[in-house]
Protein backbone atom coordinates (compact mmCIF):
# COMPACT_ATOMS: atom_id res chain seq x y z
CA UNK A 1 166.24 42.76 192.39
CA UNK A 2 163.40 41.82 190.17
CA UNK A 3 159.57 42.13 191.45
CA UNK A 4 160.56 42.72 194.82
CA UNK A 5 158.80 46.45 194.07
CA UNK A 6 155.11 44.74 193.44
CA UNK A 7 153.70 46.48 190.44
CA UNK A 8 155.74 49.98 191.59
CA UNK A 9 157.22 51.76 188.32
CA UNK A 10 160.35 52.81 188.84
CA UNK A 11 160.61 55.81 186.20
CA UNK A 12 164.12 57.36 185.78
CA UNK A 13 163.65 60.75 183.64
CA UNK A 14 167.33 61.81 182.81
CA UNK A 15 168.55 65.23 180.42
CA UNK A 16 171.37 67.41 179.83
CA UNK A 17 170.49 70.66 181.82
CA UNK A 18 168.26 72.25 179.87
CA UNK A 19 166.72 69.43 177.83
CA UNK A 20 163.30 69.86 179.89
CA UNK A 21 163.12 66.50 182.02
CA UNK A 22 162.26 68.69 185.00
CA UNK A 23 159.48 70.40 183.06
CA UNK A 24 158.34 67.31 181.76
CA UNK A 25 158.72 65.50 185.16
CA UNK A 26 155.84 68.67 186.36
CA UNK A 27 153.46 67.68 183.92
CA UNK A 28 153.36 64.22 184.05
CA UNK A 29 152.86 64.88 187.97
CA UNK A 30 149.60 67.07 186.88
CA UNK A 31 148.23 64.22 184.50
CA UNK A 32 148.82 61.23 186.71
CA UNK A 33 147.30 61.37 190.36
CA UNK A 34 148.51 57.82 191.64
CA UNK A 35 152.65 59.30 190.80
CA UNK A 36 154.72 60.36 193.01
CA UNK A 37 158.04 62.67 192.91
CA UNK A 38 161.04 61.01 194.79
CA UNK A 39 162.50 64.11 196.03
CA UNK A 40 166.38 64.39 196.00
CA UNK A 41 168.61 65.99 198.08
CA UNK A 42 170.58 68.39 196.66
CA UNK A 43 173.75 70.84 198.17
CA UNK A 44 173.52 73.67 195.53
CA UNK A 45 171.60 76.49 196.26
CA UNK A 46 167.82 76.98 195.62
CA UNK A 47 166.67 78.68 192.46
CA UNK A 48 164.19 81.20 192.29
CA UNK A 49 160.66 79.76 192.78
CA UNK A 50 162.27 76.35 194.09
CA UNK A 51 160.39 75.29 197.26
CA UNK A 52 162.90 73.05 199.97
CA UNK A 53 161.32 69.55 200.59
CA UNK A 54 159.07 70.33 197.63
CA UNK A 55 161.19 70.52 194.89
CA UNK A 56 164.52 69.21 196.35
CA UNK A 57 165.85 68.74 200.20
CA UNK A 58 168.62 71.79 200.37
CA UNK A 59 171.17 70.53 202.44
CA UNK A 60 174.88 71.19 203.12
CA UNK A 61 177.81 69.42 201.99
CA UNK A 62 178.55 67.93 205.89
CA UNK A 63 174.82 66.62 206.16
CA UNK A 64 174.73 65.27 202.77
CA UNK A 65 178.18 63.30 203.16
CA UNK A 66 176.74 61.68 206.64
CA UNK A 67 173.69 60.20 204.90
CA UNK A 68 176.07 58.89 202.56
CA UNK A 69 178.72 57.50 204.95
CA UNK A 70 174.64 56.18 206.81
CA UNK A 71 174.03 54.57 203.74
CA UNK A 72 170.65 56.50 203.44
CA UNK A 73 170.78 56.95 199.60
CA UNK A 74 169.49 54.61 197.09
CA UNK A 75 171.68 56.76 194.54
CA UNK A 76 174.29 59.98 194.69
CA UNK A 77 176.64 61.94 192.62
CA UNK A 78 178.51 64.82 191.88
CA UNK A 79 176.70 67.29 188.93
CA UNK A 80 178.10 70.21 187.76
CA UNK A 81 180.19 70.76 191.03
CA UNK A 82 177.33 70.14 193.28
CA UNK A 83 176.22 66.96 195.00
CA UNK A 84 172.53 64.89 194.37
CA UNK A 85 171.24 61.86 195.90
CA UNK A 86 167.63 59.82 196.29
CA UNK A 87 167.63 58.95 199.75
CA UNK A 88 166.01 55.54 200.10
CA UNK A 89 162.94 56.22 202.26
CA UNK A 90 161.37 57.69 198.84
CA UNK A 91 160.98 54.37 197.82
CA UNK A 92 159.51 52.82 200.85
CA UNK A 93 157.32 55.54 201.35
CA UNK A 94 155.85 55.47 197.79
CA UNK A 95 155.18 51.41 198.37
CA UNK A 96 153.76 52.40 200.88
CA UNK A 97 151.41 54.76 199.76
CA UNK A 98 150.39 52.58 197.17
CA UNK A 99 151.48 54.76 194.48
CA UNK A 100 151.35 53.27 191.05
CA UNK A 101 155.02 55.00 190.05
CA UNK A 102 157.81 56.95 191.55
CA UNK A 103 159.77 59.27 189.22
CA UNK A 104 163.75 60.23 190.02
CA UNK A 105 164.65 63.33 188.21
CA UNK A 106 168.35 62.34 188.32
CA UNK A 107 171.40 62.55 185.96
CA UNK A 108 172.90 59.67 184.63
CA UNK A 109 175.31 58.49 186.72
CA UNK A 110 171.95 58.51 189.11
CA UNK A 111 170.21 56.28 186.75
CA UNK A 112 173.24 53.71 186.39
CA UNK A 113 173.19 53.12 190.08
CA UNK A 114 169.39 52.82 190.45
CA UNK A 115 169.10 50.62 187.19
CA UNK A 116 171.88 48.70 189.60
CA UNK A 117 169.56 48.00 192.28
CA UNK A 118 166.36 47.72 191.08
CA UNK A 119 166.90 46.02 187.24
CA UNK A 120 163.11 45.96 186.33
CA UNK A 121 163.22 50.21 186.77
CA UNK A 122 162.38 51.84 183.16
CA UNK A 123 164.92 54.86 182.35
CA UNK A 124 164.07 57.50 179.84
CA UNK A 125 166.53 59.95 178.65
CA UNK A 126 165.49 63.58 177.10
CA UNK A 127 167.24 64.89 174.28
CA UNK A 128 167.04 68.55 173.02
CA UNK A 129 166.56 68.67 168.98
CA UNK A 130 169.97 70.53 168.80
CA UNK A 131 173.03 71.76 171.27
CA UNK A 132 172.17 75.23 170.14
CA UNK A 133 168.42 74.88 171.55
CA UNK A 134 169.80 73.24 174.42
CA UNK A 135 172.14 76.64 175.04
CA UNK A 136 169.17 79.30 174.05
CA UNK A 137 167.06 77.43 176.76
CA UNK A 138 169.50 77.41 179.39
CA UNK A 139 170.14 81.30 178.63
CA UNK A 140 166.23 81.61 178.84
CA UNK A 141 165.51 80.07 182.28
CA UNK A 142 167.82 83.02 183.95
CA UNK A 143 168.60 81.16 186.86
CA UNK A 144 171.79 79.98 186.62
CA UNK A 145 175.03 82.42 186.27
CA UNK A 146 177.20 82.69 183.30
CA UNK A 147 179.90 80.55 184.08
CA UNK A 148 177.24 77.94 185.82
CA UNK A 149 175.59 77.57 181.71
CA UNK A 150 179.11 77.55 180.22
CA UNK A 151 179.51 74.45 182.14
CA UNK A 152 176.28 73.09 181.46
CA UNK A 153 176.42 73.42 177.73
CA UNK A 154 180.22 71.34 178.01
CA UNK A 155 179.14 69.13 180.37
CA UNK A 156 176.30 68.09 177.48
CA UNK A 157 177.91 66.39 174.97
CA UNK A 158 178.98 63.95 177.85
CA UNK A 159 175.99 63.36 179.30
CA UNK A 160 174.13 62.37 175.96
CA UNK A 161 177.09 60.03 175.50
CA UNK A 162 175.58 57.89 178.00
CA UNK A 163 172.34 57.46 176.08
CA UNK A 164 172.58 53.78 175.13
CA UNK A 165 172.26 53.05 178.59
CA UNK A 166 169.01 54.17 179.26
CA UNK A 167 165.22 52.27 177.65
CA UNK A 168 163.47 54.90 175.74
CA UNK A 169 165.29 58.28 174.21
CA UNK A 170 162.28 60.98 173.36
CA UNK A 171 163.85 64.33 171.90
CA UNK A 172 161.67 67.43 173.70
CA UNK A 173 161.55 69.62 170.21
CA UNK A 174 157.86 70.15 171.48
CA UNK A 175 156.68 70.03 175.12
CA UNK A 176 153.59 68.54 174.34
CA UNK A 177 154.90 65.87 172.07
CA UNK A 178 157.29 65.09 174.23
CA UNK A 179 154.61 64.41 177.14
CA UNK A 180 152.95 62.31 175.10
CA UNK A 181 155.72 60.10 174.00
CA UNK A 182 156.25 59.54 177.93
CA UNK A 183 153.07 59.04 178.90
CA UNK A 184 153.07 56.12 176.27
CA UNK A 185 156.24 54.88 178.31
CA UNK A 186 154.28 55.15 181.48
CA UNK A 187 150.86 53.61 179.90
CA UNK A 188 152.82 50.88 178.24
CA UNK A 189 155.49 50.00 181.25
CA UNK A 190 152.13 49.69 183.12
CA UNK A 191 150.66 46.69 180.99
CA UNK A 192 154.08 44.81 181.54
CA UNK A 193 152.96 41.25 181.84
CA UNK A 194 154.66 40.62 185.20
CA UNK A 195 153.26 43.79 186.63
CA UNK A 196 150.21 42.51 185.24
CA UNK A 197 150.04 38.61 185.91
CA UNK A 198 148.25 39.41 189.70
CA UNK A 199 145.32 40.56 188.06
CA UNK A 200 145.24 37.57 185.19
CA UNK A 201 145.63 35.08 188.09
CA UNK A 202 142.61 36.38 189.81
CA UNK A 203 141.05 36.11 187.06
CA UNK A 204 141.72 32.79 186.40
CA UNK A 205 140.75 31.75 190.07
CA UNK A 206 137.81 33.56 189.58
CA UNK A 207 138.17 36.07 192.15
C-alpha cells in the first residue's frame, strides 16, 4: 500500500523494555502539535501513573481476542506474556484529523506487520548504549516485579536481533540526543519527495 495514507507519517518507535521509546514517544508528543499517539490496546495490567484510553486501552484477554477474531487490529502480538495490538480506527481517525503523523509505540513483531501493510511507514528502533544500562533502568522505573525485569532483560538480546529490519537505529545514551536524532527522522521523512510532490505541483500550476 503505497500513498494510499496522503502525506500521513506512519512512525513506528520500537525498544527493548527499558530502552526509553516510550519516554521518547512523550516528548516528541510535547514538541510536535500536528502528532498524534495511536493508542494500543493492551491486556496487562496498568502501571502506576498509566491513564486507560490515555496511555493504553486496558482490556481483558476475552475482549482483546474478539477484536482480533473482528479483524479490528491493524497489528497484535504477544510481549512478555501479555497481549498488544493497534486497532485500526487509530489510523482512520488520525487521517481524519488531519494529523501530519501517527506514532505506534509497538514491539517488533508490531512493526513487521505494520511495515506489511502500509510499506511507505518509517520504523525507528531504540537502542540502550549497553545491556547493563538497559537492566539499571528497568530496576529504576519500579514498576514492574522482579521476575517481570528478569524477563525483560532476556527477552532483550532478541528483540535487538531484529534491528536490521527497521529504517533508522538511534542509541538513547542521552535523552536529549536521542530526541533530536528523531526529530531529524520526523523533519526529514516529512520532506520525502512523494509526500511532497502536492505542493510542487501547485506550484507549478500556479495555484
Amino acid at each position: 500500500m503505497t500513498n494510499e495514507l496522503n502525506s500521513l507519517l506512519l512512525l513506528i518507535i520500537s525498544s527493548p523494555s527499558g530502552a526509553g521509546k516510550t519516554t521518547l514517544t512523550h516528548r516528541l508528543l510535547q514538541d510536535f502539535q500536528d502528532l498524534r499517539f495511536s493508542v494500543s490496546h493492551t491486556t496487562r495490567s496498568p502501571r502506576l501513573n498509566e491513564v486507560d484510553g490515555q496511555d493504553y486501552h486496558f482490556v481483558s484477554q476475552d475482549k482483546f481476542k474478539q477484536m482480533v477474531d473482528a479483524g479490528e487490529f491493524a497489528e497484535w502480538a504477544e510481549v512478555h506474556g501479555n497481549f498488544y495490538g493497534t486497532a485500526v480506527h487509530e489510523i482512520a481517525r488520525a487521517q481524519q484529523d488531519q494529523k501530519a503523523a501517527l506514532l505506534f509505540d509497538v514491539d517488533y513483531q508490531g512493526a513487521r506487520q505494520i511495515k506489511a501493510k502500509y510499506r511507505d511507514a518509517v520504523a525507528v528502533f531504540i537502542l540502550p548504549p549497553s545491556m547493563g544500562e538497559l537492566q539499571r533502568r528497568l530496576e529504576g522505573r519500579a514498576t514492574d516485579a522482579p521476575a517481570s525485569i528478569k524477563k525483560r532483560i532476556g527477552n532483550a538480546p532478541e528483540e535487538i536481533r531484529h534491528y536490521p529490519f527497521f529504517d533508522y537505529l538511534i542509541v538513547n545514551d542521552d535523552l536529549q540526543t536521542a530526541l533530536s536524532a528523531l526529530k531529524g527522522v520526523i523533519q526529514a521523512e516529512r520532506c520525502r519527495r512523494w509526500r511532497m510532490a502536492g505542493v510542487a505541483e501547485e506550484l507549478i500550476r500556479g495555484t
